[in-house]
Protein backbone atom coordinates (compact mmCIF):
# COMPACT_ATOMS: atom_id res chain seq x y z
CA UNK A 1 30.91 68.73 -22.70
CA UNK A 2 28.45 66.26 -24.27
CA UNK A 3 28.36 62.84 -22.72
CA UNK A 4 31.04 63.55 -20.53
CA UNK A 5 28.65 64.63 -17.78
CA UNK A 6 28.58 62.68 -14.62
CA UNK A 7 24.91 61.12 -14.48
CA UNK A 8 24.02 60.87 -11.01
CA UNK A 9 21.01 59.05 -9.02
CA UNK A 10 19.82 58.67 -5.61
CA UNK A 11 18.87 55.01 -4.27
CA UNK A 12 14.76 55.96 -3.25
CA UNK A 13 14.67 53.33 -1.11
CA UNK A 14 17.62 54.69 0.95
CA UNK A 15 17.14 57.42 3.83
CA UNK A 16 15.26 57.10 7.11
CA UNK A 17 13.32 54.09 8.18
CA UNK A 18 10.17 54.59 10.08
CA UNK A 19 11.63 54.59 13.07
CA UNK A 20 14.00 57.37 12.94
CA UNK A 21 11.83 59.40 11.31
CA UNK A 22 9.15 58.96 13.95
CA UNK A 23 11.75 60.15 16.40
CA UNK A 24 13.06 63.17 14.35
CA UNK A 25 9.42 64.24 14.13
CA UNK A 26 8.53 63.89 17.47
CA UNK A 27 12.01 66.07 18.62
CA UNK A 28 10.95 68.61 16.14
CA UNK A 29 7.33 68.70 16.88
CA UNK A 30 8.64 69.69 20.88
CA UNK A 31 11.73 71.94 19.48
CA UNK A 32 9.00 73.72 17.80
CA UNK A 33 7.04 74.15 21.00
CA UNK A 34 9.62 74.38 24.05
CA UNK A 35 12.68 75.59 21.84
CA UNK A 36 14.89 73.12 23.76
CA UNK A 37 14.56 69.39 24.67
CA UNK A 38 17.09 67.17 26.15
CA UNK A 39 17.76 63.19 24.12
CA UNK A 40 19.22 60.33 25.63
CA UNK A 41 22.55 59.37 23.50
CA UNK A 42 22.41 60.70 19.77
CA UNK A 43 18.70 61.42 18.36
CA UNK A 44 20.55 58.96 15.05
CA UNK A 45 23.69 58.06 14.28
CA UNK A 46 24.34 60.46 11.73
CA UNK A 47 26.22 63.51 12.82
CA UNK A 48 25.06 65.90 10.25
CA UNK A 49 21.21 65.06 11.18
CA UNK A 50 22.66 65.37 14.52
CA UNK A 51 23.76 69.35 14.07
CA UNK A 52 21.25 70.01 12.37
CA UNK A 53 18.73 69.04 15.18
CA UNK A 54 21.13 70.89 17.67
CA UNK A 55 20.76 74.15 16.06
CA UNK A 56 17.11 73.84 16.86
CA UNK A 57 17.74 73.33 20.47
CA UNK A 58 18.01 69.82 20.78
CA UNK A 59 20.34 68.83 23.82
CA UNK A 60 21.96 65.16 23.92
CA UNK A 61 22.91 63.92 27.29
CA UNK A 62 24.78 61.08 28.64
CA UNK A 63 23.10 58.19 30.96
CA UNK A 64 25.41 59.48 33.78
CA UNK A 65 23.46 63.37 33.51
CA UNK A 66 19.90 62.02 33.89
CA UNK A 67 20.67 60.68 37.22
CA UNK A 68 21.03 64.73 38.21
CA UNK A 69 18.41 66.24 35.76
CA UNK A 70 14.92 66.42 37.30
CA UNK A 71 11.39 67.80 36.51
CA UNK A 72 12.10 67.54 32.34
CA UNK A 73 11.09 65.80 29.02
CA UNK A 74 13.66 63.68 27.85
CA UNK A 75 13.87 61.95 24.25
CA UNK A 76 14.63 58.18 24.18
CA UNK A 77 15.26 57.88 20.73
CA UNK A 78 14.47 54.71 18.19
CA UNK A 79 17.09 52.33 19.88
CA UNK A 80 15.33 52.06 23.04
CA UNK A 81 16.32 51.72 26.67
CA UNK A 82 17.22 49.35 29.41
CA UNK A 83 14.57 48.91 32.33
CA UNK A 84 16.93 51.04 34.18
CA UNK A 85 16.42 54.60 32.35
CA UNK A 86 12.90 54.41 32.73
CA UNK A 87 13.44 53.90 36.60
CA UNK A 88 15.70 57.37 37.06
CA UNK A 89 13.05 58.96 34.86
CA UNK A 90 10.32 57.88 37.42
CA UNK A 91 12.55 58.85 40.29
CA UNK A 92 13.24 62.10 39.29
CA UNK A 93 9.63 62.95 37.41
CA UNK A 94 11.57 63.65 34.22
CA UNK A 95 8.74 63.16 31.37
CA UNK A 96 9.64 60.63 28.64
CA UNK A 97 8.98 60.89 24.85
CA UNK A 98 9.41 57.68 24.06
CA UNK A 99 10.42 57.15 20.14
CA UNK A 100 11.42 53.73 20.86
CA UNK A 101 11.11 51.88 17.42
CA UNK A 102 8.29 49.58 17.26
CA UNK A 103 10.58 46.93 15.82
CA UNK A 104 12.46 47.06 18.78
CA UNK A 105 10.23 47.42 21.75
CA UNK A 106 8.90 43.85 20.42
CA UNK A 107 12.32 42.37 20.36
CA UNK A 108 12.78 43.97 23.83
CA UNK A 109 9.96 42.30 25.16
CA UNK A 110 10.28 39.15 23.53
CA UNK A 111 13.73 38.97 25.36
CA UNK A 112 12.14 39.91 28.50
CA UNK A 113 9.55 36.80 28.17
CA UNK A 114 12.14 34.50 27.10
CA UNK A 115 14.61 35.87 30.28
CA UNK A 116 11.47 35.11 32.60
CA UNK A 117 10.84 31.86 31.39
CA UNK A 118 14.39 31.37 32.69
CA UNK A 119 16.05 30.65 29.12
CA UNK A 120 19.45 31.27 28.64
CA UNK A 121 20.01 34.38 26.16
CA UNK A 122 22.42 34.95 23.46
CA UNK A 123 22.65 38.15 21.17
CA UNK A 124 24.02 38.44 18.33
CA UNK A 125 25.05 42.62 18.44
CA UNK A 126 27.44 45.00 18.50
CA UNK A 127 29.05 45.36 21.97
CA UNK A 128 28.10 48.93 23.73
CA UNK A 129 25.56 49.35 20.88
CA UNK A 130 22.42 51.40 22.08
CA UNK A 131 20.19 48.99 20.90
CA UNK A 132 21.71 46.19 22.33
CA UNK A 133 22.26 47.59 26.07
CA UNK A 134 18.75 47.78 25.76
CA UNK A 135 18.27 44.57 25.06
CA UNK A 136 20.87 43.04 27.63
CA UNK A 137 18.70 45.02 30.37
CA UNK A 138 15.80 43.21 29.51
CA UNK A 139 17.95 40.45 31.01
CA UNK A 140 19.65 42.20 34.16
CA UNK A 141 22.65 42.16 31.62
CA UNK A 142 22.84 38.27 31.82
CA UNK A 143 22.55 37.66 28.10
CA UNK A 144 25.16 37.33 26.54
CA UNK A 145 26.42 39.34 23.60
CA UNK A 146 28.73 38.54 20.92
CA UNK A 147 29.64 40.80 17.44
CA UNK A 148 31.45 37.71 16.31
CA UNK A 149 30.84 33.78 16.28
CA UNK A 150 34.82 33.30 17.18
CA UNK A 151 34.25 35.32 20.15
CA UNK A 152 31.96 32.00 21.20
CA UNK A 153 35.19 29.65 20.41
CA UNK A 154 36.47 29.29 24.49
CA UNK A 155 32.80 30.39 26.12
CA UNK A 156 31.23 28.65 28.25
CA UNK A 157 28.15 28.22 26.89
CA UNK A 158 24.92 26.02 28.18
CA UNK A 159 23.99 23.12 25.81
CA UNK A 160 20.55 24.58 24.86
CA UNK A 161 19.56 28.73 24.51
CA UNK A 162 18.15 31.23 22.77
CA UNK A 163 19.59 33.30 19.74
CA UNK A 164 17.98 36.80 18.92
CA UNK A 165 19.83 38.94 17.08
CA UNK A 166 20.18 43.15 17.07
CA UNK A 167 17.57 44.34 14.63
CA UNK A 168 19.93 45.92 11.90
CA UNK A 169 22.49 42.61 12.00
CA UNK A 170 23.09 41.01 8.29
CA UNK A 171 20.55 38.14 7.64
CA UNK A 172 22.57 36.01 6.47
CA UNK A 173 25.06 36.03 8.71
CA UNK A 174 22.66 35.69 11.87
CA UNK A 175 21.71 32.35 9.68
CA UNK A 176 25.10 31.33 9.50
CA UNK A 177 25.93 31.95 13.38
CA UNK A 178 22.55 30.15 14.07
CA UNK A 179 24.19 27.14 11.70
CA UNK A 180 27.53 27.29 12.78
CA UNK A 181 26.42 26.97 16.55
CA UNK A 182 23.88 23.94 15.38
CA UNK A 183 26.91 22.43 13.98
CA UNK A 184 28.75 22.80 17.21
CA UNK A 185 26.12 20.92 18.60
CA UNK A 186 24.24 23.20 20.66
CA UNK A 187 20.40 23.36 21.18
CA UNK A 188 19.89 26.75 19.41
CA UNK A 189 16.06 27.85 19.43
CA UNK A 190 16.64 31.33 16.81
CA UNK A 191 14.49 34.32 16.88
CA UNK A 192 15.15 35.69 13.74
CA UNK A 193 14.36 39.34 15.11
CA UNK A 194 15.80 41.19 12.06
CA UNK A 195 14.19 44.36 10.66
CA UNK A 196 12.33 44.01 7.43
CA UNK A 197 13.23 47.39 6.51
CA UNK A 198 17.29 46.60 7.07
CA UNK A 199 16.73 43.51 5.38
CA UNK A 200 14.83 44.30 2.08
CA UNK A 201 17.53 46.84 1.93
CA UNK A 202 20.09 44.24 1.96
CA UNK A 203 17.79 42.47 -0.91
CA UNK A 204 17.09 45.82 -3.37
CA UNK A 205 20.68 47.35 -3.02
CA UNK A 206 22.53 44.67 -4.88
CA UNK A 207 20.54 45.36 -8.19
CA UNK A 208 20.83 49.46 -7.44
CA UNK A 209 24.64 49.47 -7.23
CA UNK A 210 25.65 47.50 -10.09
CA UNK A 211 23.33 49.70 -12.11
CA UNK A 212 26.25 52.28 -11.79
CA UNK A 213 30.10 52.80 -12.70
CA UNK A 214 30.94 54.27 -9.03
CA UNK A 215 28.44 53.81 -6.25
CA UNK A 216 28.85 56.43 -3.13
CA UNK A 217 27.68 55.10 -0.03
CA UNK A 218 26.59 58.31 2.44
CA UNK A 219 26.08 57.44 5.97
CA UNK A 220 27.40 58.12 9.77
CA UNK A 221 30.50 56.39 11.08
CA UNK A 222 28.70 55.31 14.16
CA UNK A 223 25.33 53.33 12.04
CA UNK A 224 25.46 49.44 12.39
CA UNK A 225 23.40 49.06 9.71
CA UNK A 226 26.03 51.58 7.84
CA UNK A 227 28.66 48.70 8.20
CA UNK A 228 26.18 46.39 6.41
CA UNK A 229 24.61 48.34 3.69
CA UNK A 230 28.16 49.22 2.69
CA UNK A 231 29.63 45.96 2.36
CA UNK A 232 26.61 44.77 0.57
CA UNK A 233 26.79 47.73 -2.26
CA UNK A 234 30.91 46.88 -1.79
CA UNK A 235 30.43 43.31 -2.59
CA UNK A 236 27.99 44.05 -5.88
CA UNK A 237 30.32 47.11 -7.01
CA UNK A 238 34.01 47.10 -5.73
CA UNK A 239 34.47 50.91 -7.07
CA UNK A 240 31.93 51.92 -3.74
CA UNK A 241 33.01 54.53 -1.61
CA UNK A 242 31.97 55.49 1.57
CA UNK A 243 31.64 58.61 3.00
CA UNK A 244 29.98 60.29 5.88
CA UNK A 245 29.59 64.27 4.33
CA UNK A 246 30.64 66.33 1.42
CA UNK A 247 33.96 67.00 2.55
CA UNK A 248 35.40 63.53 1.91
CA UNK A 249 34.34 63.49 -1.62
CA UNK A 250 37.37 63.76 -4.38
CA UNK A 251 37.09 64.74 -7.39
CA UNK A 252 39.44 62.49 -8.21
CA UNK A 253 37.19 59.61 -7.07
CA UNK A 254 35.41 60.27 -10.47
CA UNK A 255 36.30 59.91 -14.57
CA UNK A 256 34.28 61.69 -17.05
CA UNK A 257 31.26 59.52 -17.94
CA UNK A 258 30.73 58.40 -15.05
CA UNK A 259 27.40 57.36 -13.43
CA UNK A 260 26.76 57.29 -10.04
CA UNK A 261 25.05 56.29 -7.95
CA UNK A 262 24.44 57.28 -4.03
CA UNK A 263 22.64 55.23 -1.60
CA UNK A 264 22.87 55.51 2.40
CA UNK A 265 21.71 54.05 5.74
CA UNK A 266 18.27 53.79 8.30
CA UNK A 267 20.42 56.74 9.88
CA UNK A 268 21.32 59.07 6.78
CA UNK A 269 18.80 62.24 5.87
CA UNK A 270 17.45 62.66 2.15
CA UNK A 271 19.06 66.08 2.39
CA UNK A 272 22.99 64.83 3.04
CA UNK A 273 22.69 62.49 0.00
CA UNK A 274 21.03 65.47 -2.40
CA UNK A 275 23.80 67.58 -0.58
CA UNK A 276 26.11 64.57 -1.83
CA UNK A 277 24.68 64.49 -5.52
CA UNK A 278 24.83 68.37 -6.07
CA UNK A 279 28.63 68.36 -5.13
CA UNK A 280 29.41 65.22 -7.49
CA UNK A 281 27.50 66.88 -10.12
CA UNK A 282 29.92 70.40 -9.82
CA UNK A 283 33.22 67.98 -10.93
């Protein structure tokens, strides 16, 4: 065989940030315990993680089934919650764990303090995201939210606001909507409320993928910061491929020689990408 080996490496700084694992440890610190416990929308959005936490008893409910759940501990994960959920949970003396992501609960109530001071709101998120409903309930859902600056082309918007932006958003291009809108003519005061750990992500990936002849980007269809990461390897390394588990890997993706590299998400678990690597490393 000789050289003809495919050399493969996983990106260290890819995986879980701090606030996904803080959640994942807290679920499996009370799965331990209890042997069940209930999560508000998916613990991460990686399904594999997902399954695996499932097997271990965890249950994931909708917002519409904690309205008729009572007397139980219920999960909010790293995205956070609206006002609201915290309300039912009160109502209905359901104990929260609250893994809210420290990142986030700052954003939250920086929102909040801005919404009080009666400023007018505009994120820049992913419409539905969890994250971001969280964030429009800091505001009685009068922010308003936009994935895309053309979505802004026919609104209606006030002459003067404030920007924030969903915490795993590209930097740059929550600079360029905060530009764009200056160049529009607006009074934009912009809270740059990006995560560091997204963002030096954005910064260290570049140099990791064009280390390699093929880079293999692992991570859940569902992750925002998925989206990003991708494009960003995508951009430095056109031969990047992205899957979400070992069954959409192709042998075929790879020529002899090859080296690869795998990187992932905030969302996707060391063990997917090893998982990743020791299938690569059969072909």
């Amino acid at each position: 065989m000789g050289d003809y080996n495919l050399k493969v490496t996983i990106d260290q700084d890819s995986g879980f940030c701090f606030g996904v694992v803080y959640a994942i440890d807290m679920a499996e610190e009370i799965l331990a315990e209890d042997g069940y416990l209930y999560c508000l929308g998916d613990i991460v959005h990686n399904d594999e993680e997902v399954e695996r936490l499932k097997a271990q008893g965890l249950r994931i409910i909708a917002h519409e089934d904690l309205v008729d759940l009572h007397d139980e501990k219920v999960l909010i994960r790293a995205h956070g919650e609206a006002p609201e959920t915290y309300k039912v949970a009160l109502e209905n003396n359901i104990t929260l764990i609250d893994a809210s992501c420290p990142v986030v609960l700052k954003l939250q109530n920086r929102i909040k303090t801005s919404y009080d001071a009666n400023e007018k709101i505009l994120i820049f998120g992913k419409h539905g995201h969890a994250e971001v409903i969280g964030l429009e309930g800091q505001t009685n859902g009068n922010a308003l939210v936009f994935q895309d600056i053309a979505e802004l082309d026919d609104a209606d918007l006030p002459e003067k606001f404030t920007l924030y932006s969903q915490t795993t958003k590209s930097m740059e291009k929550f600079y360029n909507v905060k530009d764009q809108l200056l160049a529009r003519g607006y009074e934009v005061k912009a809270n740059d409320t990006i995560c560091r750990q997204v963002s030096n992500r954005d910064k260290d990936l570049p140099a990791f993928a064009i280390r390699f002849n093929k880079v293999v980007f692992v991570s859940g269809k569902k992750s925002s910061n998925g989206k990003v990461l991708f494009e960003v390897c995508r951009k430095h390394n056109p031969d990047t491929y992205f899957v979400s588990s070992v069954d959409e890997l192709d042998r075929s993706m790879f020529a002899p020689g090859d080296t690869v590299g795998i990187a992932g998400a905030t969302s996707t678990p060391m063990w997917l990408m090893q998982q990743v690597k020791a299938a690569i490393e059969t072909y």
